[in-house]
N, C-alpha and C. Protein backbone atom coordinates (compact mmCIF):
# COMPACT_ATOMS: atom_id res chain seq x y z
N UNK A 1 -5.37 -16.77 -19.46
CA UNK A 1 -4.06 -16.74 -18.84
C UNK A 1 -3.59 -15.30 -18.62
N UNK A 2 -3.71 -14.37 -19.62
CA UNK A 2 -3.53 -13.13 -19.56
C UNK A 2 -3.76 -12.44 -18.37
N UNK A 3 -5.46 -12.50 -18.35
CA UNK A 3 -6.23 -11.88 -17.55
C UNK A 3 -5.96 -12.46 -15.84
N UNK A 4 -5.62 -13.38 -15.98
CA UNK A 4 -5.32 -14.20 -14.38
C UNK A 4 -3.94 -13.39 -13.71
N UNK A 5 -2.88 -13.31 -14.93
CA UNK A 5 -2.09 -12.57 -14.34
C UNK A 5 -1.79 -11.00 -14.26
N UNK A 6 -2.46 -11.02 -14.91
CA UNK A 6 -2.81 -9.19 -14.68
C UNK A 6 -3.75 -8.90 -13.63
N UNK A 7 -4.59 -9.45 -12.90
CA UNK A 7 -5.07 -9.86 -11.99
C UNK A 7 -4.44 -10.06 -10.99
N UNK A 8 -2.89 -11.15 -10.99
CA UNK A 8 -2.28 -11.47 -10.10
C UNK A 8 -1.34 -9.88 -10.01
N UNK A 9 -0.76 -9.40 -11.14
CA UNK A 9 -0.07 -8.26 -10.76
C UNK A 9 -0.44 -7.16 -9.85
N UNK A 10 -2.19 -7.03 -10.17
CA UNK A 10 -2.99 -6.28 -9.49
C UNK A 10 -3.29 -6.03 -8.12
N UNK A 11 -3.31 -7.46 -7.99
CA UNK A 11 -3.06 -7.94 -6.31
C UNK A 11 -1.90 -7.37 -5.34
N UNK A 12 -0.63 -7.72 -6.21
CA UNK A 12 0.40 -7.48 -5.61
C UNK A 12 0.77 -6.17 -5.57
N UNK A 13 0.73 -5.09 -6.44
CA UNK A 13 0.44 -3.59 -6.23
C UNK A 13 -0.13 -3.26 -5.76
N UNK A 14 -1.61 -3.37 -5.44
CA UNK A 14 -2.76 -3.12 -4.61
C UNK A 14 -1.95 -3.55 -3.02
N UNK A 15 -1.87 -4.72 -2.41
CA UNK A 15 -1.39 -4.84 -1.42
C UNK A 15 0.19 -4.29 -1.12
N UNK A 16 0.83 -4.40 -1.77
CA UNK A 16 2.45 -3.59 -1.32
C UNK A 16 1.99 -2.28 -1.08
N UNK A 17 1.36 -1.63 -2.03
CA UNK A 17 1.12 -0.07 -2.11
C UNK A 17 -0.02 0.22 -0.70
N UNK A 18 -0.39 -0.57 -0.19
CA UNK A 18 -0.92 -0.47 1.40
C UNK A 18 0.26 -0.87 2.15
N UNK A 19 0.63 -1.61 2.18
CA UNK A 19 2.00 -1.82 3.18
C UNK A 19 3.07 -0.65 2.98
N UNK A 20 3.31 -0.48 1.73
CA UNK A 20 4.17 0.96 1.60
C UNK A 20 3.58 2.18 2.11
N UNK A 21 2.46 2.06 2.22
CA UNK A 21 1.62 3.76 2.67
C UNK A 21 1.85 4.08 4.41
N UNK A 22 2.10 2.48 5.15
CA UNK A 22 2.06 2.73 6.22
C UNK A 22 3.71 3.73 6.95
N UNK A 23 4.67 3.72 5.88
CA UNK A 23 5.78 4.44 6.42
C UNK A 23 4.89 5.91 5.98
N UNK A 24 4.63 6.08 5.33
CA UNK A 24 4.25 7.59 5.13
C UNK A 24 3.44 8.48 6.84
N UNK A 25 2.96 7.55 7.36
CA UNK A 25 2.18 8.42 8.41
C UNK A 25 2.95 8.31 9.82
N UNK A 26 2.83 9.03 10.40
CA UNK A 26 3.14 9.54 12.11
C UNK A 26 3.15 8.32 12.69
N UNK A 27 4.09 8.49 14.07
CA UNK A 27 3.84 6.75 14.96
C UNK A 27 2.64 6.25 14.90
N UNK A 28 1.56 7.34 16.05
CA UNK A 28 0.40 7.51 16.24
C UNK A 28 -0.10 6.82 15.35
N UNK A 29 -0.65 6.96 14.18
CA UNK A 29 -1.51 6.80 13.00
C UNK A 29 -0.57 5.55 12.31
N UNK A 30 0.58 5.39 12.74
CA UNK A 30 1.23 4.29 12.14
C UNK A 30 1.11 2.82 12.26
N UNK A 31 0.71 3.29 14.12
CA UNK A 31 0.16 2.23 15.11
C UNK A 31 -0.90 1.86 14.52
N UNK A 32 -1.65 2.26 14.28
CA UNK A 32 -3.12 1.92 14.57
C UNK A 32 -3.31 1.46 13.12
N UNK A 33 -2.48 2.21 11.90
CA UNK A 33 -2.70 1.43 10.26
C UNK A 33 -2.37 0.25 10.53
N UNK A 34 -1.13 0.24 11.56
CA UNK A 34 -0.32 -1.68 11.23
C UNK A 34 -1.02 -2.41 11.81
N UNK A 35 -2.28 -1.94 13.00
CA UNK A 35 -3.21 -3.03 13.45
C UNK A 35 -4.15 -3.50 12.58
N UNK A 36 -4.46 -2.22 11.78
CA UNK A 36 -6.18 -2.67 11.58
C UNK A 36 -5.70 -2.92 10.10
N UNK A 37 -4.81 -2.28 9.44
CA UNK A 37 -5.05 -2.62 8.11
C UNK A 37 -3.38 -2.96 7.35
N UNK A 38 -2.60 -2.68 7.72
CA UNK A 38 -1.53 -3.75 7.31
C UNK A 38 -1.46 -4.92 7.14
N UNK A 39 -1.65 -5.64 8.63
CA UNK A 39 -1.57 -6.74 8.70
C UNK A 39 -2.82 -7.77 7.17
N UNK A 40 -3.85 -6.84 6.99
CA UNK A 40 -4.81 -7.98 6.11
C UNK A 40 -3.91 -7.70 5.03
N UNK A 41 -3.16 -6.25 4.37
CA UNK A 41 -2.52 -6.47 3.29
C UNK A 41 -1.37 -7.06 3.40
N UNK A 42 -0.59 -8.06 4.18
CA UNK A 42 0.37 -8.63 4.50
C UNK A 42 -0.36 -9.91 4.15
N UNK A 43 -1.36 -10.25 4.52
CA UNK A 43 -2.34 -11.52 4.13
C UNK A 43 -2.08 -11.40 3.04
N UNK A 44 -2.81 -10.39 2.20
CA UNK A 44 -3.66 -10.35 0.36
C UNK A 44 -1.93 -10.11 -0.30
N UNK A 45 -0.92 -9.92 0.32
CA UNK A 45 0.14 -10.01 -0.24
C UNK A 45 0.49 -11.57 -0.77
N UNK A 46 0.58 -12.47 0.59
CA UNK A 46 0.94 -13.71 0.62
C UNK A 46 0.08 -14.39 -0.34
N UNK A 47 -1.45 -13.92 -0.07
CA UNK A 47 -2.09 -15.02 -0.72
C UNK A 47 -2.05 -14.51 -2.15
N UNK A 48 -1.80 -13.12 -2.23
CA UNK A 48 -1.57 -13.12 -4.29
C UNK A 48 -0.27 -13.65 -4.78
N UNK A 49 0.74 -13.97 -4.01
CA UNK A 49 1.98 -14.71 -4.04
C UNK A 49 1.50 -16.20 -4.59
N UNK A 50 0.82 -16.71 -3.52
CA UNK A 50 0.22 -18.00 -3.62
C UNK A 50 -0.49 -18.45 -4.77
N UNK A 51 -1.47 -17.47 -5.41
CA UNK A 51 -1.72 -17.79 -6.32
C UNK A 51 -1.29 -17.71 -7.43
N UNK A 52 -0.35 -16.62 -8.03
CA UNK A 52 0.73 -16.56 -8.19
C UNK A 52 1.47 -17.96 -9.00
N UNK A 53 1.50 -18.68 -7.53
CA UNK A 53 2.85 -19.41 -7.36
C UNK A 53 1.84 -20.93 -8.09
N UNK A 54 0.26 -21.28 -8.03
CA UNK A 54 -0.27 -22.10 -8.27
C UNK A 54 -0.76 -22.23 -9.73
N UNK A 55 -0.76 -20.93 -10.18
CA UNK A 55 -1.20 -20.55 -11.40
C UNK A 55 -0.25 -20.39 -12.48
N UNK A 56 1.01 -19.95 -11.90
CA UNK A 56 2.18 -19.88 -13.16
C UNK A 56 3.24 -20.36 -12.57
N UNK A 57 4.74 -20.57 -13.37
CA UNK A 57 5.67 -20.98 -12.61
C UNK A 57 6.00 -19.98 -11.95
N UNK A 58 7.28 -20.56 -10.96
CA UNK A 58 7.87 -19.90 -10.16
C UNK A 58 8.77 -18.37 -10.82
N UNK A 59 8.41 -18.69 -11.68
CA UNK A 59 9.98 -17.93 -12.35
C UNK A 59 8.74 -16.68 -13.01
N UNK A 60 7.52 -16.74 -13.49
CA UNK A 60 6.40 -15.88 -13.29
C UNK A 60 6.28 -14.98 -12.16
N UNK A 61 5.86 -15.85 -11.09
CA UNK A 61 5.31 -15.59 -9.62
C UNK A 61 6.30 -14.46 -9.19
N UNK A 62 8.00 -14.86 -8.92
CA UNK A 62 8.75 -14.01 -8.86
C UNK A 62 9.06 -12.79 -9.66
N UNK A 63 8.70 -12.92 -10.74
CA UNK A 63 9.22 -11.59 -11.99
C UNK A 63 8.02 -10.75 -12.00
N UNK A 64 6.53 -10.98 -11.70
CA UNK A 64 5.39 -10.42 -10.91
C UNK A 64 5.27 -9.58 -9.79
N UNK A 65 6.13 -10.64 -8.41
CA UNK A 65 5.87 -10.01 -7.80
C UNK A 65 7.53 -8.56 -7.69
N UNK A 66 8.26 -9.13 -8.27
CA UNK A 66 9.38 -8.01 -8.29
C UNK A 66 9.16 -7.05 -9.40
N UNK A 67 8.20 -6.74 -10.10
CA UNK A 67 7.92 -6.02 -11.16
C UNK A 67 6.50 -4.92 -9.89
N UNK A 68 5.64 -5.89 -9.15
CA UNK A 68 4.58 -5.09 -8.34
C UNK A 68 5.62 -3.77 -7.77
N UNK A 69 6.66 -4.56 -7.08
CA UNK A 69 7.19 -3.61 -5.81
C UNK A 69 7.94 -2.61 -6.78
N UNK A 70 8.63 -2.83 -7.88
CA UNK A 70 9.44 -1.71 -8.48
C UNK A 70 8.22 -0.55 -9.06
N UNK A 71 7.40 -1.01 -9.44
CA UNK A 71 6.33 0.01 -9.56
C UNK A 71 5.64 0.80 -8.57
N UNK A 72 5.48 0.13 -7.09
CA UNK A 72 5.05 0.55 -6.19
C UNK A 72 6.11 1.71 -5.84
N UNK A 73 7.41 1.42 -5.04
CA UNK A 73 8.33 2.30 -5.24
C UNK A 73 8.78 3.62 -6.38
N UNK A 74 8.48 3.28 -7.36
CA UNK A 74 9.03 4.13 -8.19
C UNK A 74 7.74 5.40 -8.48
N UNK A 75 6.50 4.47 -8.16
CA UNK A 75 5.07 5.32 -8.06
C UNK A 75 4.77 6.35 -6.78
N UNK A 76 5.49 6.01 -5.21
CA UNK A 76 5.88 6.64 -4.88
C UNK A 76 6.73 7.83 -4.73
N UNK A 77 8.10 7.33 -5.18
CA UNK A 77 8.93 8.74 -5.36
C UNK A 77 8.57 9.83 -6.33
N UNK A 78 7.85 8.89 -7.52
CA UNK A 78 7.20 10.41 -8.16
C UNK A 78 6.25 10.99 -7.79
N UNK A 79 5.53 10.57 -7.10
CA UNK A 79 4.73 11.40 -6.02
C UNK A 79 5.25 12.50 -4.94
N UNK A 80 6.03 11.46 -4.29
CA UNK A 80 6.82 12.17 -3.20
C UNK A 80 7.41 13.83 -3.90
N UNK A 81 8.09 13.28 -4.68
CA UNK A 81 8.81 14.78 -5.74
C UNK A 81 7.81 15.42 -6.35
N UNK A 82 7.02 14.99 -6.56
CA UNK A 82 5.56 16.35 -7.26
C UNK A 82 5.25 16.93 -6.34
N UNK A 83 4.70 16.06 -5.05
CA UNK A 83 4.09 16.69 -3.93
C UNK A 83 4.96 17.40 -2.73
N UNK A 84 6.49 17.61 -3.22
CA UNK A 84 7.21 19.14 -2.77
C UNK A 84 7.99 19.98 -3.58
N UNK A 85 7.79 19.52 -4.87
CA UNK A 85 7.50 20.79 -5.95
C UNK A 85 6.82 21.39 -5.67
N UNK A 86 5.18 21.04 -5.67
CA UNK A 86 4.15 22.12 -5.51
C UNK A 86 3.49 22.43 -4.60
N UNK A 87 3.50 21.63 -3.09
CA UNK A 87 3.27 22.30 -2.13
C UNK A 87 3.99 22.50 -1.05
N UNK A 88 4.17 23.68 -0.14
CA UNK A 88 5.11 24.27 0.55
C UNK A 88 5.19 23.35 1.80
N UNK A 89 5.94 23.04 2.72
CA UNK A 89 6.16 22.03 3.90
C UNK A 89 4.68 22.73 5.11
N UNK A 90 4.43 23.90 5.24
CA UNK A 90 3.44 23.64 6.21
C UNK A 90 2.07 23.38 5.51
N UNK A 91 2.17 23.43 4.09
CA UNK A 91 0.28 22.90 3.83
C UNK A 91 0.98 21.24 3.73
N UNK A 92 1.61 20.99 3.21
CA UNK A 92 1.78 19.44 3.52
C UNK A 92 1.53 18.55 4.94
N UNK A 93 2.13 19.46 6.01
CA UNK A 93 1.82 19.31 7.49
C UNK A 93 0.32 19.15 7.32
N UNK A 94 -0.16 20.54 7.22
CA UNK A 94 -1.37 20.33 7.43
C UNK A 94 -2.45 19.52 6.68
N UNK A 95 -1.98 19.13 5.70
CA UNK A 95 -2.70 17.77 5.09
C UNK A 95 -3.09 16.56 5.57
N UNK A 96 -1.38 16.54 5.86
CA UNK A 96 -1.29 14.83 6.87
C UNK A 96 -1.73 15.15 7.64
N UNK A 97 -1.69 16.07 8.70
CA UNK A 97 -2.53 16.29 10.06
C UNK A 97 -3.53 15.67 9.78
N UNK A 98 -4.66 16.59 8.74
CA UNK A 98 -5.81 16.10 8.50
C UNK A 98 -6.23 14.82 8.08
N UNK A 99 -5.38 14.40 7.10
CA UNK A 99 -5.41 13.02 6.83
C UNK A 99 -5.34 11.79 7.81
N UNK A 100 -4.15 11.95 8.93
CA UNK A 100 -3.84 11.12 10.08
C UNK A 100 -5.19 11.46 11.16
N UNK A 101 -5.86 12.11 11.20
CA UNK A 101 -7.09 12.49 12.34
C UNK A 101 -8.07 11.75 11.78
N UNK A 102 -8.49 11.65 10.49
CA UNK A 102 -9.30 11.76 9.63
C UNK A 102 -9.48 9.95 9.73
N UNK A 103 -8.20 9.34 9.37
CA UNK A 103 -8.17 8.06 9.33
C UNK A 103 -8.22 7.29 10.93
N UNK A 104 -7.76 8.17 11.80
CA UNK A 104 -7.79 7.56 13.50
C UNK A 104 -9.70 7.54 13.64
N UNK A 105 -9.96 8.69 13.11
CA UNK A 105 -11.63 8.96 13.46
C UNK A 105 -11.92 7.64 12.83
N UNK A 106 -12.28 7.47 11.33
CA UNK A 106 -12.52 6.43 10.67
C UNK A 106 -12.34 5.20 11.49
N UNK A 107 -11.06 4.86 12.08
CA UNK A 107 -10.92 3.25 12.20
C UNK A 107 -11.86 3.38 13.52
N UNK A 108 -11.58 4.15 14.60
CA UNK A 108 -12.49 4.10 15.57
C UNK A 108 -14.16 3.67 15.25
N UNK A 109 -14.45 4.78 14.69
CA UNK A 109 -15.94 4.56 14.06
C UNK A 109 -16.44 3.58 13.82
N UNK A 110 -15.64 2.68 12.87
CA UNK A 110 -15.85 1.38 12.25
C UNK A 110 -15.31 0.66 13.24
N UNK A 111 -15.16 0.63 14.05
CA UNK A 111 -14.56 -0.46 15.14
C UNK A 111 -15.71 -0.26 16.11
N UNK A 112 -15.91 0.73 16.25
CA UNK A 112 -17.03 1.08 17.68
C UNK A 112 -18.52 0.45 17.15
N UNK A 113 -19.01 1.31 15.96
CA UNK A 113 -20.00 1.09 15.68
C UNK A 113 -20.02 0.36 14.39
């Protein structure tokens, strides 16, 4: 029982924390995350809900999945605040640059070939 729902918690952090990543990037790169890879963690959201919802009560399922997102959020902002403590706004630019090119190349790639 333990392990099922720590499992189920897993799910639901794992998928929010992809749906949350997609505000972080540029239109451009925003577009193209919410095609190719939002939408399946919008799936693996629902369906860790679902199981969730089959495996424990409701009153579980909910305190799970509102425990995923407060962690997701709160795992963010301390990120967000470390990562302009210590690095200055144009190497950050130039991160995401790289990061947003980096991931457009990727989905292409894997889509093409």
């Amino acid at each position: 029982m333990i392990v099922s729902y720590i499992s189920f918690l897993i799910g639901i952090i794992w998928s929010y924390s992809i749906i949350k990543t997609q505000s972080v990037f540029s239109k451009k790169t925003g577009i193209i995350f919410k095609i190719f890879i939002t939408k399946v963690s919008w799936i693996t959201f629902i369906a860790a809900c679902y199981f969730g919802y089959k495996n424990f009560s409701i009153k579980f399922t909910v305190i799970g999945v509102i425990i995923g997102i407060l962690l997701v959020n709160l795992s963010f902002n301390l990120i967000k605040k470390y990562i302009n403590q210590r690095f200055n706004e144009k190497q950050i630019t130039i991160f995401k640059s790289f990061f947003e090119y980096t991931l457009i190349f990727l989905v292409v790639y894997f889509v093409l070939f």
